[in-house]
N, C-alpha and C. Protein backbone atom coordinates (compact mmCIF):
# COMPACT_ATOMS: atom_id res chain seq x y z
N UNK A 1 -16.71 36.56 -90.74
CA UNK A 1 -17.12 35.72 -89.62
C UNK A 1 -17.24 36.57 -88.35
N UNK A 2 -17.90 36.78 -87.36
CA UNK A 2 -18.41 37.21 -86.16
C UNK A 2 -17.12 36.78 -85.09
N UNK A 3 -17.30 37.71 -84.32
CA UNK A 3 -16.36 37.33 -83.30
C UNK A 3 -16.99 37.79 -81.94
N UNK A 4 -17.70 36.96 -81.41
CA UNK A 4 -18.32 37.22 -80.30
C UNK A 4 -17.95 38.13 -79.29
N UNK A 5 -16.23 37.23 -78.91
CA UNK A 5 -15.73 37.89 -77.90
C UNK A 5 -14.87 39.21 -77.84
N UNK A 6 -14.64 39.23 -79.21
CA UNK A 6 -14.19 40.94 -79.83
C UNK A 6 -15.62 42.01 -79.80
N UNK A 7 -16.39 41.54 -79.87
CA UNK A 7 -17.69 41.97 -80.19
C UNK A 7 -17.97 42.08 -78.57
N UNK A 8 -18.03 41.33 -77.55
CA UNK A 8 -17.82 42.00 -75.74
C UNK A 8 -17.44 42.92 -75.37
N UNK A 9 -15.69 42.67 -76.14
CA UNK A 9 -14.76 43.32 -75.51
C UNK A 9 -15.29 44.57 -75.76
N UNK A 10 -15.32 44.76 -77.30
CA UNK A 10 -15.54 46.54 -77.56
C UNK A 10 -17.07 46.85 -77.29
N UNK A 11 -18.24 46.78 -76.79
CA UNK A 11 -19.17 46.57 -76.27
C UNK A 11 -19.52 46.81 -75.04
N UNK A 12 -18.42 46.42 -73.94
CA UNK A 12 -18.65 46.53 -72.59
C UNK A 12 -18.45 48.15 -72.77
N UNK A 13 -19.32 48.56 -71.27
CA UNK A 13 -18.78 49.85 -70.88
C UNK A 13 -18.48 49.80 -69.22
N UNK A 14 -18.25 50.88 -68.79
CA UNK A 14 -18.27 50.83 -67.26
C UNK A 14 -19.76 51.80 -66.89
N UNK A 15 -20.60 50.73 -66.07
CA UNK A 15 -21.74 51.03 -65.67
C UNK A 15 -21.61 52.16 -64.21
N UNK A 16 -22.74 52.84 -64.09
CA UNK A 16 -22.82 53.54 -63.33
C UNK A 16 -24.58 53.63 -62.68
N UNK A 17 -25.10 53.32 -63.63
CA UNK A 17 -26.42 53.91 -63.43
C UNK A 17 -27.00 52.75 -63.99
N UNK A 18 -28.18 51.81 -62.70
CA UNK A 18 -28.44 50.46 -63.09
C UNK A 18 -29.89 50.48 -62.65
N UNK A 19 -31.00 49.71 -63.16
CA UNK A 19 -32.39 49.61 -63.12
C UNK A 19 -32.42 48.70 -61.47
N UNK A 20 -32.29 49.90 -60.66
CA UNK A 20 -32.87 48.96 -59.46
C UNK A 20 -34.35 47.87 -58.88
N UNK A 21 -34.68 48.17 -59.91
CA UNK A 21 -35.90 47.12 -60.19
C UNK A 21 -35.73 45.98 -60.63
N UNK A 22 -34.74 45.74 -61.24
CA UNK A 22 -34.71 44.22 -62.11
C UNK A 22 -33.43 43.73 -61.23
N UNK A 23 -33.89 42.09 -61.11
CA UNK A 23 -33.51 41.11 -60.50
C UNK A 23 -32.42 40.14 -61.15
N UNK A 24 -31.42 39.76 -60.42
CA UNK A 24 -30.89 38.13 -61.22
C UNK A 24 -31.16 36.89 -60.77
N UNK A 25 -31.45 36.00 -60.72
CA UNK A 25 -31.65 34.40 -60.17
C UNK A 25 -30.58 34.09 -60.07
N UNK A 26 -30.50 33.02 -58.78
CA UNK A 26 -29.64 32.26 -58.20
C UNK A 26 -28.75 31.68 -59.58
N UNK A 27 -29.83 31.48 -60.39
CA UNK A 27 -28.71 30.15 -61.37
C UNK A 27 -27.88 31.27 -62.17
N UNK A 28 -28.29 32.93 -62.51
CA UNK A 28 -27.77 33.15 -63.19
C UNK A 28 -26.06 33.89 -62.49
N UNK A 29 -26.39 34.24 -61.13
CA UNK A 29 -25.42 34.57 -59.99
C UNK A 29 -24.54 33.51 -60.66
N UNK A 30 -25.02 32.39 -60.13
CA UNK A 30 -23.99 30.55 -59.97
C UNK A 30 -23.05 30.83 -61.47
N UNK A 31 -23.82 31.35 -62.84
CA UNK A 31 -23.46 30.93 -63.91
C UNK A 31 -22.39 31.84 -64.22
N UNK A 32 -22.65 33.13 -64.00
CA UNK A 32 -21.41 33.89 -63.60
C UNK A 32 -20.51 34.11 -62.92
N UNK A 33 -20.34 33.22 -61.44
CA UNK A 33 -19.38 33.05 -61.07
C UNK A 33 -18.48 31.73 -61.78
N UNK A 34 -19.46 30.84 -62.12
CA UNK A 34 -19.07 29.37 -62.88
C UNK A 34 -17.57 29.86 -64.17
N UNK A 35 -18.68 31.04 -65.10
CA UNK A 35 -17.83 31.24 -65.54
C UNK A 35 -16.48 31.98 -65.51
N UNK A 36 -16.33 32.75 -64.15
CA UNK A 36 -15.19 33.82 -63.81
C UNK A 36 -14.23 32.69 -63.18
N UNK A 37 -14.96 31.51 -62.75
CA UNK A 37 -13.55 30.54 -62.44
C UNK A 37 -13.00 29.78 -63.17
N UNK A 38 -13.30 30.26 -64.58
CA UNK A 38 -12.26 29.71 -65.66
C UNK A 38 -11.21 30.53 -66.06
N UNK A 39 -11.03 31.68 -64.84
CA UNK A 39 -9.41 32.60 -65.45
C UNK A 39 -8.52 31.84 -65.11
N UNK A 40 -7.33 32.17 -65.64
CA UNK A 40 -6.71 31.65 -65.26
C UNK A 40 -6.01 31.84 -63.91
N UNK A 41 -4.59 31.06 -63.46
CA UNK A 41 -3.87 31.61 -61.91
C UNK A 41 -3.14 30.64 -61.79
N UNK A 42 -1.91 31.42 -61.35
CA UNK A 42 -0.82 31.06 -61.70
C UNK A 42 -0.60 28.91 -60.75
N UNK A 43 -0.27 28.35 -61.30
CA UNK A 43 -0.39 27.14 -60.88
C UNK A 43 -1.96 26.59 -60.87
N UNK A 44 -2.72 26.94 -61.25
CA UNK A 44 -4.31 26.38 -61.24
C UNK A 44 -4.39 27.22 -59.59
N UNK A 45 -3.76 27.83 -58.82
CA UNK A 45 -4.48 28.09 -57.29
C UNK A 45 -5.78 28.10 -57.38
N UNK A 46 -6.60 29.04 -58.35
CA UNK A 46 -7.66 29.35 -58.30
C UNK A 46 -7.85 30.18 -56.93
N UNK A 47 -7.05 31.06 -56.39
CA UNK A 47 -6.90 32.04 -54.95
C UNK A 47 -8.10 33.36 -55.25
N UNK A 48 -9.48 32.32 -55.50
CA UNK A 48 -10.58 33.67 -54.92
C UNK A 48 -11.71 33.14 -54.62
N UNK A 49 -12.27 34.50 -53.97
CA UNK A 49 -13.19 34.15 -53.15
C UNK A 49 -14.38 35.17 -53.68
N UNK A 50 -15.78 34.79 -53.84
CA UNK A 50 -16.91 36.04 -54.59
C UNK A 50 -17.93 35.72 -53.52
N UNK A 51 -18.11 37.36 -53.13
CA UNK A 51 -19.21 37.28 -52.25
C UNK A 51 -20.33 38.17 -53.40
N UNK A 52 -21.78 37.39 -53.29
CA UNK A 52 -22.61 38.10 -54.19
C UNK A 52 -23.42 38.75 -53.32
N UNK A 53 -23.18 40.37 -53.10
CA UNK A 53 -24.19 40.84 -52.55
C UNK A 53 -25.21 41.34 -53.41
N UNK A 54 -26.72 41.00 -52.88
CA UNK A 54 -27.60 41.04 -53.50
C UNK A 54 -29.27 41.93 -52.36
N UNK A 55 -29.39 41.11 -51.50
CA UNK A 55 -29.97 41.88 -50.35
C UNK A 55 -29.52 43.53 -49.99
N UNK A 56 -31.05 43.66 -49.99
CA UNK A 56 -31.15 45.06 -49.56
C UNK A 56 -30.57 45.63 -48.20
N UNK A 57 -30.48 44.56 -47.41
CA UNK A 57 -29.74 44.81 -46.24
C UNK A 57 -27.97 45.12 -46.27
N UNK A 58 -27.49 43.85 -46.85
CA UNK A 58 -26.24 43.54 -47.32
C UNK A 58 -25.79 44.89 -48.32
N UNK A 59 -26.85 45.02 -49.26
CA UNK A 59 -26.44 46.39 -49.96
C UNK A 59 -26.20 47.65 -49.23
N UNK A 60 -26.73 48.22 -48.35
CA UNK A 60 -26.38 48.82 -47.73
C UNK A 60 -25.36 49.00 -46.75
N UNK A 61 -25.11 47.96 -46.32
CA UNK A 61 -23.47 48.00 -45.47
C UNK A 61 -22.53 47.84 -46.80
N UNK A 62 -22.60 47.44 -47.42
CA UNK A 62 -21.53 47.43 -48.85
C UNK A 62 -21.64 49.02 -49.14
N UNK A 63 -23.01 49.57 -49.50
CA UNK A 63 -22.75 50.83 -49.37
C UNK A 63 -22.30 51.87 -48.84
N UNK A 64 -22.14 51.59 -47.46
CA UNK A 64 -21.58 52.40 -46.38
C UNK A 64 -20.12 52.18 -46.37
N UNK A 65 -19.53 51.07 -47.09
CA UNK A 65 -18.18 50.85 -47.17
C UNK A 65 -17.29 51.57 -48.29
N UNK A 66 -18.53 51.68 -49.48
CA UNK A 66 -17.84 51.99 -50.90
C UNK A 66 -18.47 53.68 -50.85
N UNK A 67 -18.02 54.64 -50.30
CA UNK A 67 -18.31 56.19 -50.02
C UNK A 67 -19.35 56.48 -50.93
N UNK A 68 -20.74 55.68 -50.18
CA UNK A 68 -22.16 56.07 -50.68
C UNK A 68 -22.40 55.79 -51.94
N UNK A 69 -21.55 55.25 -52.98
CA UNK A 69 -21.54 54.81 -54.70
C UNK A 69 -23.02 54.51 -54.33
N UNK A 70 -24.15 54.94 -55.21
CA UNK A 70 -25.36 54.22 -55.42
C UNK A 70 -25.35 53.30 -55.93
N UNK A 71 -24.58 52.89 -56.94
CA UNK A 71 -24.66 51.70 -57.91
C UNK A 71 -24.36 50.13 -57.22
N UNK A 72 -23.90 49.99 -55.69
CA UNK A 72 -23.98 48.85 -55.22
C UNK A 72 -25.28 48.68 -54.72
N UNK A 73 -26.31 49.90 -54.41
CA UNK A 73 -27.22 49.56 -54.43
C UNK A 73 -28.47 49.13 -55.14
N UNK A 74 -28.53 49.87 -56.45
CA UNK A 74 -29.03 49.79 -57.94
C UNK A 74 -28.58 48.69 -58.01
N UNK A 75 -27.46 48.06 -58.94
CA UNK A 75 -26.82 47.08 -59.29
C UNK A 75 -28.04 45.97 -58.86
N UNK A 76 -28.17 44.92 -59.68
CA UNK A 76 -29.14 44.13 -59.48
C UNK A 76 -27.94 42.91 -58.41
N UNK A 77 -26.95 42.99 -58.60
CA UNK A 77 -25.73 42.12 -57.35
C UNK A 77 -24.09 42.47 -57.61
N UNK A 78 -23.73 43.03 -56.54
CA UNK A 78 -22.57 43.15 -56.54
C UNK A 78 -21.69 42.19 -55.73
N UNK A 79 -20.60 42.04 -56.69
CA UNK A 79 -19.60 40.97 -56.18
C UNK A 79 -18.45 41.86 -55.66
N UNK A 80 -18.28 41.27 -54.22
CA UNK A 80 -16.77 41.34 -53.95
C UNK A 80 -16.14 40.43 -54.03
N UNK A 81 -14.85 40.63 -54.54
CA UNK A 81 -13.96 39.32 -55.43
C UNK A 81 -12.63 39.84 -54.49
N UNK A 82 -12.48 38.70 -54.28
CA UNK A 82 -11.47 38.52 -52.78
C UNK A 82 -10.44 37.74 -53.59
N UNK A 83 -8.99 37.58 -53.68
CA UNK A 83 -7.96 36.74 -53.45
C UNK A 83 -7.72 36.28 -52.46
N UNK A 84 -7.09 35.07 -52.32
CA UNK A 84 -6.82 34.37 -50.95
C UNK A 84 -5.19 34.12 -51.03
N UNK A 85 -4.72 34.65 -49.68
CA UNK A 85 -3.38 34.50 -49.29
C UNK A 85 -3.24 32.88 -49.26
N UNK A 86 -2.09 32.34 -48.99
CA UNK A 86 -1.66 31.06 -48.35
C UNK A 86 -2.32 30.21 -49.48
N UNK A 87 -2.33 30.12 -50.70
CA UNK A 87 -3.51 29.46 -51.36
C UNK A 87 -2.10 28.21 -51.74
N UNK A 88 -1.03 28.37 -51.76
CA UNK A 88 -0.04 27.13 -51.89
C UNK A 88 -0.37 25.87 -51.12
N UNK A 89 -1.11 26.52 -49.66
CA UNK A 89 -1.19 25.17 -48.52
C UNK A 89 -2.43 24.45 -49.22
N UNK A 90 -3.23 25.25 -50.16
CA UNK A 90 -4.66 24.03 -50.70
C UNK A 90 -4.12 23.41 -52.23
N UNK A 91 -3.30 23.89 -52.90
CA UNK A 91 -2.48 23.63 -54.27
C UNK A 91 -2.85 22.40 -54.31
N UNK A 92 -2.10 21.25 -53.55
CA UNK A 92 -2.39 19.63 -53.66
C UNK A 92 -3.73 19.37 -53.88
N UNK A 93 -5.15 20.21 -53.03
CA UNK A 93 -6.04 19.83 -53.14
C UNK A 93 -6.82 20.48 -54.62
N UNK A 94 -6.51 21.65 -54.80
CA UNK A 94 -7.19 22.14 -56.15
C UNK A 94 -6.70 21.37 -57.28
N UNK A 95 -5.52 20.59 -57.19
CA UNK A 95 -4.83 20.15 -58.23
C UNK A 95 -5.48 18.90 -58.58
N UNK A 96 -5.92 18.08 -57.75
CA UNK A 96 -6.57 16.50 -57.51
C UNK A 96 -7.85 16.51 -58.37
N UNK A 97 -8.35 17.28 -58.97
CA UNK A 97 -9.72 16.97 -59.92
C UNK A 97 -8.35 16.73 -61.58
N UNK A 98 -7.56 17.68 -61.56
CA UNK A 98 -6.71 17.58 -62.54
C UNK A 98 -6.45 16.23 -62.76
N UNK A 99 -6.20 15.38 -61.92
CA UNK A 99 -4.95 14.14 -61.84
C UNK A 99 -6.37 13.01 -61.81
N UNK A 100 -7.13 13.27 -61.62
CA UNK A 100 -8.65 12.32 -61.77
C UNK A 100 -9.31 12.37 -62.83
N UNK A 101 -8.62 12.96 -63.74
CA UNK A 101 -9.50 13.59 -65.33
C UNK A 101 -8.29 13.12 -66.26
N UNK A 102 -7.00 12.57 -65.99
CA UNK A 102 -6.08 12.26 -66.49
C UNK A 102 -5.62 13.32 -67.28
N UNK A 103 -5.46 14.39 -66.63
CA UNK A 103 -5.38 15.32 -67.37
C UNK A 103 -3.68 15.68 -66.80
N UNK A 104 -3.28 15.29 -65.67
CA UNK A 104 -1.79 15.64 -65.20
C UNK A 104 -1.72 14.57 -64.29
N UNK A 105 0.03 13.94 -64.67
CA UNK A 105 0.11 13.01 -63.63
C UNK A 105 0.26 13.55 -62.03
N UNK A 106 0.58 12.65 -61.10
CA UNK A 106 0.22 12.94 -60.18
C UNK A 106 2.10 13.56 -59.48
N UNK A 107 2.71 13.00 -60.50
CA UNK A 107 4.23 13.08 -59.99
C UNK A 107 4.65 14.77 -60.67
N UNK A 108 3.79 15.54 -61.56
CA UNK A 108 3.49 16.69 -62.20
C UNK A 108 3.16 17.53 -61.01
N UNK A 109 1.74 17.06 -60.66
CA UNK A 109 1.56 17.88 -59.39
C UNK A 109 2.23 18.24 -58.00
N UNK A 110 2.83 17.11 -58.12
CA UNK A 110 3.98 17.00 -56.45
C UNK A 110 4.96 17.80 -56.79
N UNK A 111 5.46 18.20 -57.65
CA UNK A 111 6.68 19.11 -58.36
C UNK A 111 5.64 20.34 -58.45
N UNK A 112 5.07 20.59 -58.64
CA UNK A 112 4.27 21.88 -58.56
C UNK A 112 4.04 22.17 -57.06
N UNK A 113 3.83 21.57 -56.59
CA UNK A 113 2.93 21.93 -55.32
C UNK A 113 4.41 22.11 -54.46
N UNK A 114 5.63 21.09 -54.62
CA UNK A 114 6.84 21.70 -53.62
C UNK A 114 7.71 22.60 -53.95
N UNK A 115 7.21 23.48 -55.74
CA UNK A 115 7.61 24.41 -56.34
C UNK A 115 6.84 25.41 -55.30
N UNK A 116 5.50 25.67 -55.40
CA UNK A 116 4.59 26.79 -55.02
C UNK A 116 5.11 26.81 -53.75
N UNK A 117 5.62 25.73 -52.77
CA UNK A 117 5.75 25.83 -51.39
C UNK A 117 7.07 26.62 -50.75
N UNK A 118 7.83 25.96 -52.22
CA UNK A 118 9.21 26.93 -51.83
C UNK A 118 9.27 28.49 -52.24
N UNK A 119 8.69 28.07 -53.02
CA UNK A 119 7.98 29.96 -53.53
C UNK A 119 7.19 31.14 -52.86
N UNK A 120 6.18 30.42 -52.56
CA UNK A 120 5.16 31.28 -52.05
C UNK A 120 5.44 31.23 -50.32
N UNK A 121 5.76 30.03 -49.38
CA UNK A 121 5.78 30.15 -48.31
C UNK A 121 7.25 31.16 -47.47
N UNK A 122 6.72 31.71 -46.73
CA UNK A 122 7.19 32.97 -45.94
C UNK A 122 7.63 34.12 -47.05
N UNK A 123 6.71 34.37 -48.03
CA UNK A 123 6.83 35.30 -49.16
C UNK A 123 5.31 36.03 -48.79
N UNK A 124 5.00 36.81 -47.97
CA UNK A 124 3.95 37.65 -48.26
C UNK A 124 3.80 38.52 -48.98
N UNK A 125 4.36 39.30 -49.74
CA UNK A 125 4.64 39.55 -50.95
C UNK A 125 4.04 39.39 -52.08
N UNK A 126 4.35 37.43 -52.30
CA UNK A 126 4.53 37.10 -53.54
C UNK A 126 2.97 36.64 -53.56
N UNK A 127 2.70 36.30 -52.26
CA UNK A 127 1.26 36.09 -52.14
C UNK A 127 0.12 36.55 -52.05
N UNK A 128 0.01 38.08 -52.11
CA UNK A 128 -0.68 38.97 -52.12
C UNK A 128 -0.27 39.90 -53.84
N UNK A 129 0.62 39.30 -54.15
CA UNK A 129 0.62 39.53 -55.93
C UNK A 129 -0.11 38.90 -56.64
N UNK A 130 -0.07 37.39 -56.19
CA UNK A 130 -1.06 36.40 -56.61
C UNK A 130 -2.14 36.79 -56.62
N UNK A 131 -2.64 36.91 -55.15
CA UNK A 131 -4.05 36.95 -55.14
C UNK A 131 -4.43 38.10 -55.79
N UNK A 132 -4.25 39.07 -55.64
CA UNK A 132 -4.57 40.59 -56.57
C UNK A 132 -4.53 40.52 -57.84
N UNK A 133 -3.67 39.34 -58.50
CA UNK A 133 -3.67 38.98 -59.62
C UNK A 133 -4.95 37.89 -60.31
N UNK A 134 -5.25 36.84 -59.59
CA UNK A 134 -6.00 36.42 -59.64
C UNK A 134 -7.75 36.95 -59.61
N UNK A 135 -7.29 37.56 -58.77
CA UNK A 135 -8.86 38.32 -58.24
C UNK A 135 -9.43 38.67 -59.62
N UNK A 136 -8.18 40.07 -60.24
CA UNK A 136 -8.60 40.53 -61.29
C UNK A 136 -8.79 39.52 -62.70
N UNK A 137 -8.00 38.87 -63.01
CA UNK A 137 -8.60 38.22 -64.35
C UNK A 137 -9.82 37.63 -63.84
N UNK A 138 -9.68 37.25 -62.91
CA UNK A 138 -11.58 36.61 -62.32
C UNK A 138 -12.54 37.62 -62.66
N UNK A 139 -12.29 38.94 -62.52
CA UNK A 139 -12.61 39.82 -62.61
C UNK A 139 -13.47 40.31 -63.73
N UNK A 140 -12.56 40.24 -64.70
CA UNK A 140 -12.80 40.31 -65.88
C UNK A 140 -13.24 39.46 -66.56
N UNK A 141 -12.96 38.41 -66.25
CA UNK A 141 -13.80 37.22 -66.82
C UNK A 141 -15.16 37.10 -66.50
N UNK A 142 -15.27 37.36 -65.27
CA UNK A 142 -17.02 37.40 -64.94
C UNK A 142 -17.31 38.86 -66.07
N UNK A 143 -16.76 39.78 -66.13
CA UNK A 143 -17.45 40.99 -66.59
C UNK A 143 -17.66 40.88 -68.31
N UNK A 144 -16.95 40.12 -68.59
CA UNK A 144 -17.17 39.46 -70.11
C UNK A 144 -18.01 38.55 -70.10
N UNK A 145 -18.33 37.84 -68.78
CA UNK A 145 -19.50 36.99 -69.23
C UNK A 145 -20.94 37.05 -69.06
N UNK A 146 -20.65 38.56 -68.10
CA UNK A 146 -21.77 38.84 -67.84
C UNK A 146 -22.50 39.92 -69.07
N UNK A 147 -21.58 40.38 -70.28
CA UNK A 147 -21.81 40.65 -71.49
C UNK A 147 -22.19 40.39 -72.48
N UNK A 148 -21.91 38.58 -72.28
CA UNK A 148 -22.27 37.94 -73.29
C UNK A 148 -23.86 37.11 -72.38
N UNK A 149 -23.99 37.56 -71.44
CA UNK A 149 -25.38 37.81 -71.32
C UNK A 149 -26.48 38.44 -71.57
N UNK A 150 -26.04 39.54 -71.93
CA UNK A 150 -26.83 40.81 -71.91
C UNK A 150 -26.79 41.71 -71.08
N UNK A 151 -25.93 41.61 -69.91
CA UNK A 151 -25.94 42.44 -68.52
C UNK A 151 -24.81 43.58 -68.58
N UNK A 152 -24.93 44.33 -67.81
CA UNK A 152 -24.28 45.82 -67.86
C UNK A 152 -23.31 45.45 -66.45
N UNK A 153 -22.09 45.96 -66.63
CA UNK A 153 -21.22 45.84 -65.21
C UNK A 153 -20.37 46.90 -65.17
N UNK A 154 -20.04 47.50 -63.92
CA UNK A 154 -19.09 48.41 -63.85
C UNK A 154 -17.93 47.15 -62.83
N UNK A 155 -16.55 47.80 -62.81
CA UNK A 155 -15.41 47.77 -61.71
C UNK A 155 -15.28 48.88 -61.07
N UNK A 156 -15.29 48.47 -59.72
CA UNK A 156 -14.85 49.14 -58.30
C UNK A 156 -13.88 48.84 -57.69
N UNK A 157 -13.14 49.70 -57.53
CA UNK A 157 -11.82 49.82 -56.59
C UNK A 157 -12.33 51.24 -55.54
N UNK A 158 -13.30 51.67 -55.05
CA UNK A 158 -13.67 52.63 -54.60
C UNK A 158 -14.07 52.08 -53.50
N UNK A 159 -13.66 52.05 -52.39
CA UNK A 159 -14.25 50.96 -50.84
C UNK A 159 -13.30 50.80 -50.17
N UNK A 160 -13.69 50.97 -48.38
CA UNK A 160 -12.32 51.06 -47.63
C UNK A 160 -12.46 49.71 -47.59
N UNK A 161 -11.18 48.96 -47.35
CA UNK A 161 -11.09 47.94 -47.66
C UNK A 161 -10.86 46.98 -46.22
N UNK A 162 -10.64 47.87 -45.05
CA UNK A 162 -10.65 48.06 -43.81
C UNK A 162 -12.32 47.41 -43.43
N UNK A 163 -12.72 48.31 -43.18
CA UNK A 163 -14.74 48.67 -43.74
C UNK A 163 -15.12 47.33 -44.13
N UNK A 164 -15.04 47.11 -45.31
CA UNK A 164 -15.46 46.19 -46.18
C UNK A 164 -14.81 44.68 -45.22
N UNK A 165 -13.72 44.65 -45.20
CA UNK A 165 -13.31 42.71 -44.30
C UNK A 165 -14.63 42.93 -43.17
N UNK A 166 -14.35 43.96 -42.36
CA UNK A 166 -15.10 43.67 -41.23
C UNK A 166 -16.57 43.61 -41.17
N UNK A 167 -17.08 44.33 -42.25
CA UNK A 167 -18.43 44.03 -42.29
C UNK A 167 -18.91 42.67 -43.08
N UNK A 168 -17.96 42.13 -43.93
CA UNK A 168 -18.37 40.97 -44.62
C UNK A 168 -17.68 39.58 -44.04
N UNK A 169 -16.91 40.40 -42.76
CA UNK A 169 -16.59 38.65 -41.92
C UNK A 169 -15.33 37.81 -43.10
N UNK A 170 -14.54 38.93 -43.63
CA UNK A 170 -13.43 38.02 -43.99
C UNK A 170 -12.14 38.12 -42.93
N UNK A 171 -12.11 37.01 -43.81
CA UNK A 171 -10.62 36.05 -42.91
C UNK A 171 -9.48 36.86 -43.12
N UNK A 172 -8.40 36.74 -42.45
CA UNK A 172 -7.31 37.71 -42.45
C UNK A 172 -6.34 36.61 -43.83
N UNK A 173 -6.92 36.15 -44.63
CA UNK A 173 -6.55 35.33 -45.82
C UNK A 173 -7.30 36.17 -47.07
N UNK A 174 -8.02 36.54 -46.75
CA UNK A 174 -8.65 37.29 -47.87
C UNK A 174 -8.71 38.43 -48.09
N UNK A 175 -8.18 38.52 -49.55
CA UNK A 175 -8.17 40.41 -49.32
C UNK A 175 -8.67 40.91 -50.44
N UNK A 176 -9.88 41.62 -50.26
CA UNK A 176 -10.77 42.04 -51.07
C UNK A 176 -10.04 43.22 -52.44
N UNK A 177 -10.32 42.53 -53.62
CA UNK A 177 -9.28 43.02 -54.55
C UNK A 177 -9.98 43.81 -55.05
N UNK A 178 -11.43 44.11 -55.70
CA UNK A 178 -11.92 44.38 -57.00
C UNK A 178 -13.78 44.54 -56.57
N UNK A 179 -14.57 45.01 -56.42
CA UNK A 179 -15.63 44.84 -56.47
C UNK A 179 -16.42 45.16 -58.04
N UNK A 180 -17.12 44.09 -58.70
CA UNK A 180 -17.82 44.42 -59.93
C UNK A 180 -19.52 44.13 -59.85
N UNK A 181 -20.06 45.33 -60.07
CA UNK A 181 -21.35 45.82 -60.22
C UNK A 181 -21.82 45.11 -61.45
N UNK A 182 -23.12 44.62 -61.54
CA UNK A 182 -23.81 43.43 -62.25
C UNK A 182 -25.51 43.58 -62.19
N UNK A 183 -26.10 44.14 -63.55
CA UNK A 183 -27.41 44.30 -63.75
C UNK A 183 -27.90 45.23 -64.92
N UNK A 184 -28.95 45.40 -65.38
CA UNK A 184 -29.42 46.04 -66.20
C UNK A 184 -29.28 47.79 -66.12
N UNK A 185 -28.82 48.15 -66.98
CA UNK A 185 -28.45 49.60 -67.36
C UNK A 185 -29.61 50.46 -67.35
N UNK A 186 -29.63 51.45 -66.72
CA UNK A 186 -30.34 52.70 -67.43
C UNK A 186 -30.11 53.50 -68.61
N UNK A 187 -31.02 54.12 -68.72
CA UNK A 187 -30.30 55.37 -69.65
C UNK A 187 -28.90 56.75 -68.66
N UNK A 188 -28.48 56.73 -69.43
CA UNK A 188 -27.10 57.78 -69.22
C UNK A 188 -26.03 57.76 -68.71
N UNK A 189 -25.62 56.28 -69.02
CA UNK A 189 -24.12 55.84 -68.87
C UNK A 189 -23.34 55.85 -70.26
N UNK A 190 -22.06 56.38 -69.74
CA UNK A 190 -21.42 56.82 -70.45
C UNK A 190 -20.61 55.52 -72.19
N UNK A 191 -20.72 56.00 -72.98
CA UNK A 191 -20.46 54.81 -73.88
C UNK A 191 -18.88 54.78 -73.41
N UNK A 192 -18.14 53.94 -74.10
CA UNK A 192 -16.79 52.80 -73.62
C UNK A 192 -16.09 54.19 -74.28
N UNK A 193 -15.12 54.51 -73.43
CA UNK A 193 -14.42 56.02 -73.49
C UNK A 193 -13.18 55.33 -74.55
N UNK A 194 -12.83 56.40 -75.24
CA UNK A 194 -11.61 55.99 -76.00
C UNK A 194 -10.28 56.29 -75.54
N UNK A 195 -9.47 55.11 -75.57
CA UNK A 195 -8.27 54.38 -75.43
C UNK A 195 -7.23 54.96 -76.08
N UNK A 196 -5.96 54.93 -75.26
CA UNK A 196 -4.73 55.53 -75.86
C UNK A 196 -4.25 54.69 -76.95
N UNK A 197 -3.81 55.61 -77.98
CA UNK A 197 -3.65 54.86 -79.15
C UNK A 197 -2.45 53.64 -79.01
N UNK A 198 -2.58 52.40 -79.97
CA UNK A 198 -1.34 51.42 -79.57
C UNK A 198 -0.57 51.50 -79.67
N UNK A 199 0.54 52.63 -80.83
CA UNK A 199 1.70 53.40 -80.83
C UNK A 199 2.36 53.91 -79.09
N UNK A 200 1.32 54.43 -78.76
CA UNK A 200 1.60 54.71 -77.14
C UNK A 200 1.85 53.81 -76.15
N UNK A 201 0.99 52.47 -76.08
CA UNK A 201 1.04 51.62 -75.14
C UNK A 201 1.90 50.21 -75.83
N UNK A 202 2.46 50.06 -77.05
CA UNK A 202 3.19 48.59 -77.45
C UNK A 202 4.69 49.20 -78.12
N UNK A 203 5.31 47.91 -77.63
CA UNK A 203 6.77 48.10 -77.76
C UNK A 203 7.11 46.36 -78.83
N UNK A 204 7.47 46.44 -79.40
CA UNK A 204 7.80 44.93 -79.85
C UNK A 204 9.86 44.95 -79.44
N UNK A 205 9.95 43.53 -79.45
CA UNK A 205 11.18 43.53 -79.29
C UNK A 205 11.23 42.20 -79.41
């Protein structure tokens, strides 16, 4: 039997070198972010934020942020994928499609939400773990789905991050975790490098 998403996983590579000629559509932007907000996070927060840069203008100040990388410019759209601090104070509200789908009572959510409050509030810390946490499985989730499209993506952590808030007008709530490159491949990117063996990286206990 086929396994699609085993068949992604070992499949993806990290892009570098992308057909600056070819385009994505709005719906297919929408469909990939649609699907990166099904990672998970911790309490449903859902603590992110995706800016799709796509403009030639926009590409270039993204470029000037990420030390000249061509590939935000190539890249047919690059996302910066932001976590959001303070995301406990919207909890009640992300939670309310839950409790309208009968999917959690509502006395479930009030215990969650004065859990997250005692938790997360005056914890900057714990809230910038979150979001960095979140960002990334978002992360990855868009980059798997943009695989099971047909599309080529690299991850960036290469960008002052200084640079980057101020040119993209974020809020002192958002903190840009992860940028992932999104579009059709050229020739001479490197195939998916091999991995330390699992003897090395697993422990059972």
């Amino acid at each position: 039997m086929s396994n699609p998403i085993k068949q992604a996983i070992e499949s993806r590579v990290s892009t570098n070198y992308y057909d600056p000629g070819r385009h994505l559509s709005d719906d297919d932007i929408m469909e990939l972010v649609g699907q990166a907000t099904r990672a998970p996070s911790a309490y449903n927060l859902q603590n992110w934020k995706f800016i799709a840069v796509r403009s030639p203008e926009a590409k270039a100040r993204l470029k000037a942020v990420s030390y000249g990388q061509q590939k935000v410019a190539d890249a047919s759209v690059s996302f910066i994928i932001c976590g959001t601090l303070a995301a406990h104070e919207q909890l009640g509200q992300a939670l309310a499609p839950s409790a309208k789908a009968g999917i959690m009572d509502q006395s479930v959510i009030d215990g969650w939400v004065a859990q997250a409050t005692r938790t997360h509030t005056d914890n900057p810390e714990l809230q910038r773990d979150e979001a960095i946490r979140s960002a990334s499985l978002a992360a990855m989730t868009l980059m798997l789905a943009a695989e099971g499209m047909g599309l080529a993506t690299g991850a960036m952590i290469g960008f002052d991050s200084e640079g980057l808030s101020r040119e993209f007008n974020l809020t002192t709530t958002e903190v840009p975790a992860i940028i992932v490159t999104v579009g059709y491949p050229k020739p001479g990117n490197w195939p998916q490098k091999p991995r330390k063996p699992l003897h090395e990286v697993i422990e059972f206990a």
